[in-house]
Protein backbone atom coordinates (compact mmCIF):
# COMPACT_ATOMS: atom_id res chain seq x y z
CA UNK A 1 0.00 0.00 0.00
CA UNK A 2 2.53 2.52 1.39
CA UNK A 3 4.57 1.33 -2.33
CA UNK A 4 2.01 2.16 -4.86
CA UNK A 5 1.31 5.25 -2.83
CA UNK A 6 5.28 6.67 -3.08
CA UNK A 7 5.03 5.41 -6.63
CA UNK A 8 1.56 7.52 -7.08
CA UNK A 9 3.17 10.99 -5.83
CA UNK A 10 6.29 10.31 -7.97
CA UNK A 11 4.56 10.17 -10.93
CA UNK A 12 2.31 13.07 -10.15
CA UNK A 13 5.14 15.00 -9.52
CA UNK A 14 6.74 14.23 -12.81
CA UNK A 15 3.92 14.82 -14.72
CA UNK A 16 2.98 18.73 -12.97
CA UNK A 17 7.10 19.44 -14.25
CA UNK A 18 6.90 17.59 -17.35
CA UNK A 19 3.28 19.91 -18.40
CA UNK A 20 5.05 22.96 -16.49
CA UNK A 21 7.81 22.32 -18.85
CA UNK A 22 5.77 21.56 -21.95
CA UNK A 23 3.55 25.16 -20.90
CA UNK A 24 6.67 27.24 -20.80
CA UNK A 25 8.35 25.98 -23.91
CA UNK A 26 4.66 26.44 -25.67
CA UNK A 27 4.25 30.08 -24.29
CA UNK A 28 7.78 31.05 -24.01
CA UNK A 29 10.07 33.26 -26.57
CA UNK A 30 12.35 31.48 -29.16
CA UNK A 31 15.09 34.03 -29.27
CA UNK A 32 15.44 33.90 -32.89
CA UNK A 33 15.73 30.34 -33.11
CA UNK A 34 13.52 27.76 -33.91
CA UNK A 35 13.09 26.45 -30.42
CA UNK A 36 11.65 27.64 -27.43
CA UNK A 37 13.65 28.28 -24.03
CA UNK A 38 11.99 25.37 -22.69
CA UNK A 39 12.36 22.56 -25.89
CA UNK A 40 16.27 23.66 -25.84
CA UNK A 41 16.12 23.52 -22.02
CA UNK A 42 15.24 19.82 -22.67
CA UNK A 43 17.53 18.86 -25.85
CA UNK A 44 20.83 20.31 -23.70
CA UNK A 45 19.68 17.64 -21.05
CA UNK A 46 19.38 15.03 -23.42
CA UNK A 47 22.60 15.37 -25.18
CA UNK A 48 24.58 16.10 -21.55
CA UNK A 49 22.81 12.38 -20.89
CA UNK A 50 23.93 10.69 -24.42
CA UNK A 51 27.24 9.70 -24.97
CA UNK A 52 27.51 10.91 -28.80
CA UNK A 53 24.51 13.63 -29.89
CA UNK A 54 23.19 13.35 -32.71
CA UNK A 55 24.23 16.17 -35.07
CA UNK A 56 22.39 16.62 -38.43
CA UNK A 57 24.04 19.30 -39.55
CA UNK A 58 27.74 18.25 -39.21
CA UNK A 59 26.83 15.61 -40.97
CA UNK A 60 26.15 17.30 -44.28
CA UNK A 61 29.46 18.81 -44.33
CA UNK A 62 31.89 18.09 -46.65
CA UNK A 63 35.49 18.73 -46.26
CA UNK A 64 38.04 19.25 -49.00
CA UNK A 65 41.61 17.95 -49.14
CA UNK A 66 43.89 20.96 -48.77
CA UNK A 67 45.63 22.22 -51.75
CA UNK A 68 49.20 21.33 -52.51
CA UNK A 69 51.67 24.43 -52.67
CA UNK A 70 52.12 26.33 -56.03
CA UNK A 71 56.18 25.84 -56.72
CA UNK A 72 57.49 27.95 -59.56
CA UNK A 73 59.39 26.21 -62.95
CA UNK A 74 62.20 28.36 -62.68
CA UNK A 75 63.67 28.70 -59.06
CA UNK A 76 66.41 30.95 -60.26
CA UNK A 77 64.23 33.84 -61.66
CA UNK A 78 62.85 35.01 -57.97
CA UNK A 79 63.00 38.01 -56.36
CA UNK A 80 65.54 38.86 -53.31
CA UNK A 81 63.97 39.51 -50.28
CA UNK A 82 63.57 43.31 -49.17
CA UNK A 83 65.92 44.17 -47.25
CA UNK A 84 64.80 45.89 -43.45
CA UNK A 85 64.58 49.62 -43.86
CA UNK A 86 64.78 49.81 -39.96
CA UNK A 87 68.64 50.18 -39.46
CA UNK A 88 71.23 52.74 -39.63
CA UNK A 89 72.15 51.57 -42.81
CA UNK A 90 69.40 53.52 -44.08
CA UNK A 91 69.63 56.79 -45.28
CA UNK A 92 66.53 57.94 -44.16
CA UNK A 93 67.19 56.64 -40.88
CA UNK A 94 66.25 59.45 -38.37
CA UNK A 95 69.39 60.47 -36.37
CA UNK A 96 70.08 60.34 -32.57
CA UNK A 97 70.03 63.88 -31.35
CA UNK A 98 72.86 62.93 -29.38
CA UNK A 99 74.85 61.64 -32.07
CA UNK A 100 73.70 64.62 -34.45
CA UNK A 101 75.09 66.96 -31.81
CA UNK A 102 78.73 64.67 -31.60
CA UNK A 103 78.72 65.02 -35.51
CA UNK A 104 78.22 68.59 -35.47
CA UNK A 105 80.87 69.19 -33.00
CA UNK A 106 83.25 67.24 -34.36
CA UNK A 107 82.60 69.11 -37.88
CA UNK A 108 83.01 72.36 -36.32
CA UNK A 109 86.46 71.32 -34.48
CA UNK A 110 87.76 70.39 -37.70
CA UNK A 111 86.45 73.77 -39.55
CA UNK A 112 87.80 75.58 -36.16
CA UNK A 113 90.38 77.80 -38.62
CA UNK A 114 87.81 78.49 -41.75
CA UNK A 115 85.97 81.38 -41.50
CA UNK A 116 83.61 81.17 -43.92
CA UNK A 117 82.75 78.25 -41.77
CA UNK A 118 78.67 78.65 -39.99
CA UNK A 119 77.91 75.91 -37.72
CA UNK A 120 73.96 74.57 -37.33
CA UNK A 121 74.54 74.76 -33.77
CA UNK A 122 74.42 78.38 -33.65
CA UNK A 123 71.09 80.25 -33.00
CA UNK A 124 68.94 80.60 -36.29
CA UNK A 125 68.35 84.37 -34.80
CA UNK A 126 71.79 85.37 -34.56
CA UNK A 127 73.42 87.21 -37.27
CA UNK A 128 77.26 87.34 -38.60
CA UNK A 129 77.17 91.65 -38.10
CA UNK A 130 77.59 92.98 -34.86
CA UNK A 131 74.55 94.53 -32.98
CA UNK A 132 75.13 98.46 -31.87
CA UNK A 133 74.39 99.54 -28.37
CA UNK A 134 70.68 101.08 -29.62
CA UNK A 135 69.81 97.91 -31.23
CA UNK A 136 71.22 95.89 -28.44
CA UNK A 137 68.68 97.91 -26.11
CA UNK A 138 66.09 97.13 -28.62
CA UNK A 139 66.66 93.70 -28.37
CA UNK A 140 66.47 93.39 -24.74
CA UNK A 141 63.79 95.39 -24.11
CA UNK A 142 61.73 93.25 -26.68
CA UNK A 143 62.73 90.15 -24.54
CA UNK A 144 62.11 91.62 -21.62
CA UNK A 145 58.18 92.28 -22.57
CA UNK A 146 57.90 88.80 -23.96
CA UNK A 147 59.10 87.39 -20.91
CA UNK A 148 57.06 89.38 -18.48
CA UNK A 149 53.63 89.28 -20.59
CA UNK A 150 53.35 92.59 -21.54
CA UNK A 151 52.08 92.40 -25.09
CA UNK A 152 48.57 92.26 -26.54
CA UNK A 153 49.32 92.02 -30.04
CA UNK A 154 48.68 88.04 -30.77
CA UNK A 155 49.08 85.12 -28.54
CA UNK A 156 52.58 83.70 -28.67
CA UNK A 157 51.86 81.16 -26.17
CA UNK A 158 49.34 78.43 -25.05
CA UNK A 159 49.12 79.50 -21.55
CA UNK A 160 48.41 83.66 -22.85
CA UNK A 161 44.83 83.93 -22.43
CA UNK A 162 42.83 85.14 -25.89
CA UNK A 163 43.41 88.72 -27.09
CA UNK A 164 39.90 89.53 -26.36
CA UNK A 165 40.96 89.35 -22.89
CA UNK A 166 43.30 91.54 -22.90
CA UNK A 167 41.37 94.53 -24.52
CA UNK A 168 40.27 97.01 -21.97
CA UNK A 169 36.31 97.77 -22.35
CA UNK A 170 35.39 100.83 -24.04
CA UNK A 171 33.19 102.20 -20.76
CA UNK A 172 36.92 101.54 -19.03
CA UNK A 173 39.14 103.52 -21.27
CA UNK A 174 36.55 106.69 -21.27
CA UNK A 175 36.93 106.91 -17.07
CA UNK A 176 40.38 106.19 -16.21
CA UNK A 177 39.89 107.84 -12.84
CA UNK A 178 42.35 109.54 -11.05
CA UNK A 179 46.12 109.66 -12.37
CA UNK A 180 48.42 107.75 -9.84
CA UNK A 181 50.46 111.33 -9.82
CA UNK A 182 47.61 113.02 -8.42
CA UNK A 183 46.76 110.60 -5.80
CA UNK A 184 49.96 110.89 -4.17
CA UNK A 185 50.53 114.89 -4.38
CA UNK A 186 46.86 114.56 -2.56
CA UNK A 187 48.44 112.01 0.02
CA UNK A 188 51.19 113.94 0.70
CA UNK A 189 48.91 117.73 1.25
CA UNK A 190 46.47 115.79 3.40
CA UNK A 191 49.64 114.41 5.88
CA UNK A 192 51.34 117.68 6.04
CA UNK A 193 48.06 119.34 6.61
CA UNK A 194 47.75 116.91 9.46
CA UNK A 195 50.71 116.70 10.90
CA UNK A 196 50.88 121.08 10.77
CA UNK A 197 47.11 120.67 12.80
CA UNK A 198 48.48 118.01 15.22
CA UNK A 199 51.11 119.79 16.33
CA UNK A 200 49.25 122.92 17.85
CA UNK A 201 48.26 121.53 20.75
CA UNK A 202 51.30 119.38 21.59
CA UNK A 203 52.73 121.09 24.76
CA UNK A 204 56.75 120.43 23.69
């Protein structure tokens, strides 16, 4: 009695999964394939079980023998390799600044006694003439304003802000307020003035 009944459960039990089952893969999405969730829920099961799966598909494919390789008549007629471009041996090899500047130094020691000698390692902006004391000035004074900022011209570098910036509003340039000159000959009236009042009622 107590058999039949363990055996009655069991195969309730199956059967609620197995129409569960058979309800989801009926009602669920096929992703595209021809199969539902559920049906290839089931085949992965079966083939994890079987010991070889039955595959339809590979067997309809047909595989070719490889190709033999294609050797020329004449063996003698080829081509040399290329040779590699990336070596010193190359004369479009870029040079080492390093050994550019030995080479250039060596070239100049041995041109030390011609004149009309010019090494590359000189500045580009330096000239054979000499400079006279006004143009000297010139020159520094020119250096001097680059290297404090104080030119609104055109940007020279990427940290100077945009010449827009540096343009003082029209509204600004028509009230300057008072000149710096003025201020202090004020200053200096107002302390005398105050320093003439203070003193008329100190005792010493």
């Amino acid at each position: 009695m107590g058999m039949t009944r363990n055996i009655r459960v069991r195969t309730g039990l199956f059967g609620l999964l197995g129409g569960s089952l058979l309800l989801t893969g009926c009602m669920g999405p096929t992703y595209g394939t021809d199969k539902t969730a559920g049906e290839q829920l089931i085949d992965d099961l079966g083939n994890a079980v079987m010991i070889q799966p039955e595959n339809k598909d590979a067997k309809k494919v047909r595989y070719q023998p490889r190709g033999g390789l294609v050797v020329p008549r004449d063996k003698t007629a080829l081509a040399n390799p290329q040779q590699s471009v990336a070596s010193k041996d190359n004369p479009e090899w870029l040079e080492n600044p390093e050994d550019m500047r030995e080479r250039l130094r060596a070239e100049a020691d041995e041109n030390a006694n011609d004149p009309r000698y010019r090494s590359p390692l000189a500045g580009q902006n330096t000239t054979a003439r000499q400079m006279s004391t006004a143009e000297q000035t010139q020159a520094y004074r020119e250096a001097r304003r680059l290297q404090m900022g104080a030119y609104s011209d055109q940007r020279r570098y990427l940290s100077d802000p945009p010449t827009e910036y540096r343009r003082i509003p029209e509204e600004a340039q028509a009230d300057l307020g008072e000149p710096e000159r003025q201020k202090e000959r004020r200053r200096k009236k107002e302390a005398r003035a105050a320093k003439q009042g203070g003193s008329s009622w100190w005792p010493f």
